[in-house]
C-alpha atoms as a PDB file:
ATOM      1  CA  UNK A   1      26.576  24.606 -43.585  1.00  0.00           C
ATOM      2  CA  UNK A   2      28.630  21.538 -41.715  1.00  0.00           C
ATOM      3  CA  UNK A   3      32.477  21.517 -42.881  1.00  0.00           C
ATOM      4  CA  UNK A   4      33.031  18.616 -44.798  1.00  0.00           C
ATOM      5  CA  UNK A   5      34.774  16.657 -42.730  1.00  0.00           C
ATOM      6  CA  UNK A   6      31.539  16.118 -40.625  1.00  0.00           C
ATOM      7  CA  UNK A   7      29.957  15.150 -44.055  1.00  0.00           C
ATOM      8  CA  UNK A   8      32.837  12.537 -44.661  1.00  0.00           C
ATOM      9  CA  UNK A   9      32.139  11.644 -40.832  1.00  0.00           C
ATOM     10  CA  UNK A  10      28.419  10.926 -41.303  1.00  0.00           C
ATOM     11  CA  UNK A  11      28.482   9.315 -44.858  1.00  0.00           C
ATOM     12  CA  UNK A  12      31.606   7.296 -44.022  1.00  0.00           C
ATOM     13  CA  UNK A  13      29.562   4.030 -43.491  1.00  0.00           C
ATOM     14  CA  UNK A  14      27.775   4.436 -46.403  1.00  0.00           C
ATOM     15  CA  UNK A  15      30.621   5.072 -48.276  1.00  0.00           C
ATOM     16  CA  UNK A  16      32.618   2.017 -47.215  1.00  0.00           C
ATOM     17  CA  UNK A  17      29.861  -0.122 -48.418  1.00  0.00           C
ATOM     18  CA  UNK A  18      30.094   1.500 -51.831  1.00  0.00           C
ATOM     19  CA  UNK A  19      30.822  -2.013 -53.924  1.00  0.00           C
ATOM     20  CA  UNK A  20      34.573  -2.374 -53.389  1.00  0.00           C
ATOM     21  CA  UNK A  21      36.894  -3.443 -50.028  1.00  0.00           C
ATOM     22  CA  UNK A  22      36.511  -0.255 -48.405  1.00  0.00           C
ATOM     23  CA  UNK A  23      40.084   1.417 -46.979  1.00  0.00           C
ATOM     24  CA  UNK A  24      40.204   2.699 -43.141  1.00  0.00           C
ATOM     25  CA  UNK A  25      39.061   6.411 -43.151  1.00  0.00           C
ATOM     26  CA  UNK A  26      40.750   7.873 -39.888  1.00  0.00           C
ATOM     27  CA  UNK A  27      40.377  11.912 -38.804  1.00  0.00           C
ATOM     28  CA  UNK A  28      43.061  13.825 -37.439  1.00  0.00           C
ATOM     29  CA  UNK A  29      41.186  15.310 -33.991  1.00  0.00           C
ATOM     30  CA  UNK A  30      41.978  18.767 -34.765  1.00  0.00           C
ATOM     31  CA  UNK A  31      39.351  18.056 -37.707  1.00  0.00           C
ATOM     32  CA  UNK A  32      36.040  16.609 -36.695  1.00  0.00           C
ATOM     33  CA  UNK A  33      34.024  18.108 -33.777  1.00  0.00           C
ATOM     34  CA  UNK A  34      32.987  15.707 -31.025  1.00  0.00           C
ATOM     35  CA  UNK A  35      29.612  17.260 -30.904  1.00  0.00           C
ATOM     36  CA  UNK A  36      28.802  16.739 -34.362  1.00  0.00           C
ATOM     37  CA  UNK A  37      29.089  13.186 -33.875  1.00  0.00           C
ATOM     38  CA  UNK A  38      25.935  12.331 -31.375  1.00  0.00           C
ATOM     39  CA  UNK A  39      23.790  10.044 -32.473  1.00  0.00           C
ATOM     40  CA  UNK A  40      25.574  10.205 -35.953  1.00  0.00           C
ATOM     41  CA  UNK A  41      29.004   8.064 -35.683  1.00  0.00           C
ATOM     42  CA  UNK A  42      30.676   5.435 -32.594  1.00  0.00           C
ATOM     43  CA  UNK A  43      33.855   7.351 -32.194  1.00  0.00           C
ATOM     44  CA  UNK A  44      36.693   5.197 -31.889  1.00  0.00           C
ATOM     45  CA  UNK A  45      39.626   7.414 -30.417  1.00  0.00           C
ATOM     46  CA  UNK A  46      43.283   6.683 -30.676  1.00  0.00           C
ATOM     47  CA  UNK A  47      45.463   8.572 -28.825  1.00  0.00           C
ATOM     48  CA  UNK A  48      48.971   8.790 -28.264  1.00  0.00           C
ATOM     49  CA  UNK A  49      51.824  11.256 -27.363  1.00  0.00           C
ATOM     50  CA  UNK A  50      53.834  10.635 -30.608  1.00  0.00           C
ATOM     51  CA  UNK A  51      52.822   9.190 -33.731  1.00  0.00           C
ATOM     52  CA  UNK A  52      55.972   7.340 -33.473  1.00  0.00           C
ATOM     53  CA  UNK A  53      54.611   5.177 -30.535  1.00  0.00           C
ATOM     54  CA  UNK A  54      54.368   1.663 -31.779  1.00  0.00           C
ATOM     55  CA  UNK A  55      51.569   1.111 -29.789  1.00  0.00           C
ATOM     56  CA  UNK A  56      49.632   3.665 -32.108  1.00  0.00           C
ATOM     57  CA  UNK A  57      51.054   2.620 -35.150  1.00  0.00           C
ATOM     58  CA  UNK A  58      50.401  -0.941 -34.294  1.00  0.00           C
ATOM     59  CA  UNK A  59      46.736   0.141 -33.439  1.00  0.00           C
ATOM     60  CA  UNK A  60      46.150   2.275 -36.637  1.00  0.00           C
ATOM     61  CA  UNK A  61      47.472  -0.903 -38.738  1.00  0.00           C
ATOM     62  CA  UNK A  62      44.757  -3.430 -36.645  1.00  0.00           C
ATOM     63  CA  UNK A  63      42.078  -1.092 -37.602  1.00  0.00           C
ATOM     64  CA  UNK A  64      43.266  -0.955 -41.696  1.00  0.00           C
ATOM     65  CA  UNK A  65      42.906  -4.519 -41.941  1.00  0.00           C
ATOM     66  CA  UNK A  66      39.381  -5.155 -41.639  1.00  0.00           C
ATOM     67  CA  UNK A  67      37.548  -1.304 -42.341  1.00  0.00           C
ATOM     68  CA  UNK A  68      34.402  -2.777 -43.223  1.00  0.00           C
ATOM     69  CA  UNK A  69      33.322  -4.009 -39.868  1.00  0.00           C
ATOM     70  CA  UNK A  70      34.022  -0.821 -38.326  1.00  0.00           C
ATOM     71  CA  UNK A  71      32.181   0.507 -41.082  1.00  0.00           C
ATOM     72  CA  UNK A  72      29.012  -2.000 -40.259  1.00  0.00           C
ATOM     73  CA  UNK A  73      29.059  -0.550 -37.044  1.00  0.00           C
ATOM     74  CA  UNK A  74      29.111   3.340 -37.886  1.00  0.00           C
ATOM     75  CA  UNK A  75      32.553   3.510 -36.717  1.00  0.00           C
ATOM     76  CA  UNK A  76      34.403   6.724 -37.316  1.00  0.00           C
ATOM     77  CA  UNK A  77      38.280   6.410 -36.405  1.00  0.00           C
ATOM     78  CA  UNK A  78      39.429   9.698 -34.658  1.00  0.00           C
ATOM     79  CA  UNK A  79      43.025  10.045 -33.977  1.00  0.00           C
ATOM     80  CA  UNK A  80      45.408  12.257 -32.072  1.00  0.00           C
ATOM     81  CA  UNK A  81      49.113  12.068 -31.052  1.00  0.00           C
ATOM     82  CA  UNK A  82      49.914  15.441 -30.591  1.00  0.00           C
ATOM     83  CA  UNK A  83      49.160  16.338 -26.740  1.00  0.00           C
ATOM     84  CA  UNK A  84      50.733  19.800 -27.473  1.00  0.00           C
ATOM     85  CA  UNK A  85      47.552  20.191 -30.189  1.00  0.00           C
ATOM     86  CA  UNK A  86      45.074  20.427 -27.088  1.00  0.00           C
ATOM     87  CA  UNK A  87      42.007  19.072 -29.440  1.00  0.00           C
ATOM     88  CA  UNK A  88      38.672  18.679 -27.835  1.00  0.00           C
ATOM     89  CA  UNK A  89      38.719  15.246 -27.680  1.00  0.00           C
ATOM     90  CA  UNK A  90      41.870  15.146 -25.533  1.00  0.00           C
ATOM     91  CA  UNK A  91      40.972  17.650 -23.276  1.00  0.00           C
ATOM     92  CA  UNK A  92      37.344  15.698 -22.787  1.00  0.00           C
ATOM     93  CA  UNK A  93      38.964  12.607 -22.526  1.00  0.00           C
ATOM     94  CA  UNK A  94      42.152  12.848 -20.922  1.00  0.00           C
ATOM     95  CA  UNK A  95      44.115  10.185 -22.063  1.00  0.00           C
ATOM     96  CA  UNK A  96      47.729   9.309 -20.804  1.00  0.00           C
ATOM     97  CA  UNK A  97      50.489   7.905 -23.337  1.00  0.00           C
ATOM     98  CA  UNK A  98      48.451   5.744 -25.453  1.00  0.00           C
ATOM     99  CA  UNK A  99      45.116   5.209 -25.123  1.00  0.00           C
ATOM    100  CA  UNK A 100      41.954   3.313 -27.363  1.00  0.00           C
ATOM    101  CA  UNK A 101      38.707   4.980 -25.982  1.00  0.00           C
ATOM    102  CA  UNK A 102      35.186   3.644 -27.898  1.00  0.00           C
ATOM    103  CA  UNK A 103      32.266   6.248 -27.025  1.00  0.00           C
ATOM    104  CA  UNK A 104      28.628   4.834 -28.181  1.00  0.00           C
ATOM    105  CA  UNK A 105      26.696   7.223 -30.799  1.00  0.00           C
ATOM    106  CA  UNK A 106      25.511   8.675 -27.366  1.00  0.00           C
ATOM    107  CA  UNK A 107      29.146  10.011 -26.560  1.00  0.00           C
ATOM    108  CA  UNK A 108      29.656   8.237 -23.682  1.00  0.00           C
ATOM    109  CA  UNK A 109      32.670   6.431 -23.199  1.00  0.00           C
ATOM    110  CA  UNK A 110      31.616   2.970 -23.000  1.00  0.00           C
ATOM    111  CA  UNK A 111      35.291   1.281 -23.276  1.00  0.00           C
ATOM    112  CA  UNK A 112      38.955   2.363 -22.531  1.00  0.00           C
ATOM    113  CA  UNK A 113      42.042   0.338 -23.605  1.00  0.00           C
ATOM    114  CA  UNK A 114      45.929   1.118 -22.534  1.00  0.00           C
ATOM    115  CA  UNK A 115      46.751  -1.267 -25.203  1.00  0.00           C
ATOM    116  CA  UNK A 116      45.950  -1.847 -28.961  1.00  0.00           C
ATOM    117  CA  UNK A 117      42.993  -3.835 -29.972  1.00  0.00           C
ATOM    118  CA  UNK A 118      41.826  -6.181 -32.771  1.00  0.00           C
ATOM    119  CA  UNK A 119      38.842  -5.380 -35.105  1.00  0.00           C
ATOM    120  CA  UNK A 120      37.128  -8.519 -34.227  1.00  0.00           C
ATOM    121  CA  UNK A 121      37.596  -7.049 -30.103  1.00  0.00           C
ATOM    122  CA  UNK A 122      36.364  -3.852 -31.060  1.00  0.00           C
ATOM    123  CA  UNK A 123      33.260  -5.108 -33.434  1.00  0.00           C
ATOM    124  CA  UNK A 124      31.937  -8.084 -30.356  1.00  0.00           C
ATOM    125  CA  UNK A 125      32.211  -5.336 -27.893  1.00  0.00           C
ATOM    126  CA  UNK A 126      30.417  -3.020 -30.042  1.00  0.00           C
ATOM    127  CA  UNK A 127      28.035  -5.312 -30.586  1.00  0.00           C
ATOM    128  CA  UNK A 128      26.959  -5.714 -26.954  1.00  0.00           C
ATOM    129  CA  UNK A 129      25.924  -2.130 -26.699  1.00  0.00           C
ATOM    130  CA  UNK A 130      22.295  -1.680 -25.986  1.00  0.00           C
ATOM    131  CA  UNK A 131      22.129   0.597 -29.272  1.00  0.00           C
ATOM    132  CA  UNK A 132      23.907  -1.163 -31.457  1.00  0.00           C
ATOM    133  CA  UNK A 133      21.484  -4.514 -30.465  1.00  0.00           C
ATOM    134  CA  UNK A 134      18.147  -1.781 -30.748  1.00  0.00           C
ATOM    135  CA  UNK A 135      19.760  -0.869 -34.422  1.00  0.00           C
ATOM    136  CA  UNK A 136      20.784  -4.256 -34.927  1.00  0.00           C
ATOM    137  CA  UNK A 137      17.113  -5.310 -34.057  1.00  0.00           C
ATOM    138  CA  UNK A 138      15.563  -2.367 -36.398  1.00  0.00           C
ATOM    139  CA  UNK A 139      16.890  -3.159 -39.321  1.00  0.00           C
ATOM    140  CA  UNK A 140      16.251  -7.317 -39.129  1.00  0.00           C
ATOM    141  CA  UNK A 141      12.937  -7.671 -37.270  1.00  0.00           C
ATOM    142  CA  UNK A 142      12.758 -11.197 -37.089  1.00  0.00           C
ATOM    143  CA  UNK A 143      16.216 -11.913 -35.103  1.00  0.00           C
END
């Protein structure tokens, strides 16, 4: 049986869509396995070596204020700024001080960011990836 937190992962977009302004739903790292996420979510990983940095608080307050277009795009927010923690996705990724990483559902890290980014960045990026434009292209056929 999955731990819930990959349930909450997975049903996260379909949650957010669930007839009110959805809220940002962000995972500590120490929480969600990476490998439970192919195919599923796009990870979006903050990191940062205190959650004190303003560059991370700055970042996490960006992503709050427009949820539902990372939600569009089967974003799952994955956060981490505690280095001494050692999670899974730090030690994959190696970030240094603050970092914005977004992987594709594949896992592979298609951007990395030293400084905080909008949602409207994020979502026009996003929507350049080749599998967000086949998904995109599945679900309205005529476009």
């Amino acid at each position: 049986m999955k731990p819930l937190h990959v349930l909450l992962a997975a049903l996260w977009p379909l949650m957010a869509g669930a007839g009110q302004a959805p809220e940002l739903v962000a995972f500590p790292a120490t929480e969600i396995a990476l490998d439970a996420q192919m195919f599923v979510t796009r990870p979006l990983l903050v990191f940062a070596d205190s959650p004190d940095d303003p560059n991370f608080q700055r970042q996490m307050d960006l992503l709050a204020r427009d949820p539902a277009a990372l939600a569009d795009r089967d974003v799952v927010v994955v956060f981490d700024a505690n280095p001494e923690a050692r999670s899974e996705w730090r030690l994959k990724f190696r970030p240094r001080g603050f970092s914005l990483v977004l992987l594709d559902k594949d896992l592979q890290p298609e951007i990395r960011k030293p400084l905080p980014w909008d949602v409207r960045e994020i979502a026009a990026a996003i929507d350049k990836f080749p599998l967000r434009r086949q998904e995109v292209q599945e679900r309205f056929p005529g476009r």
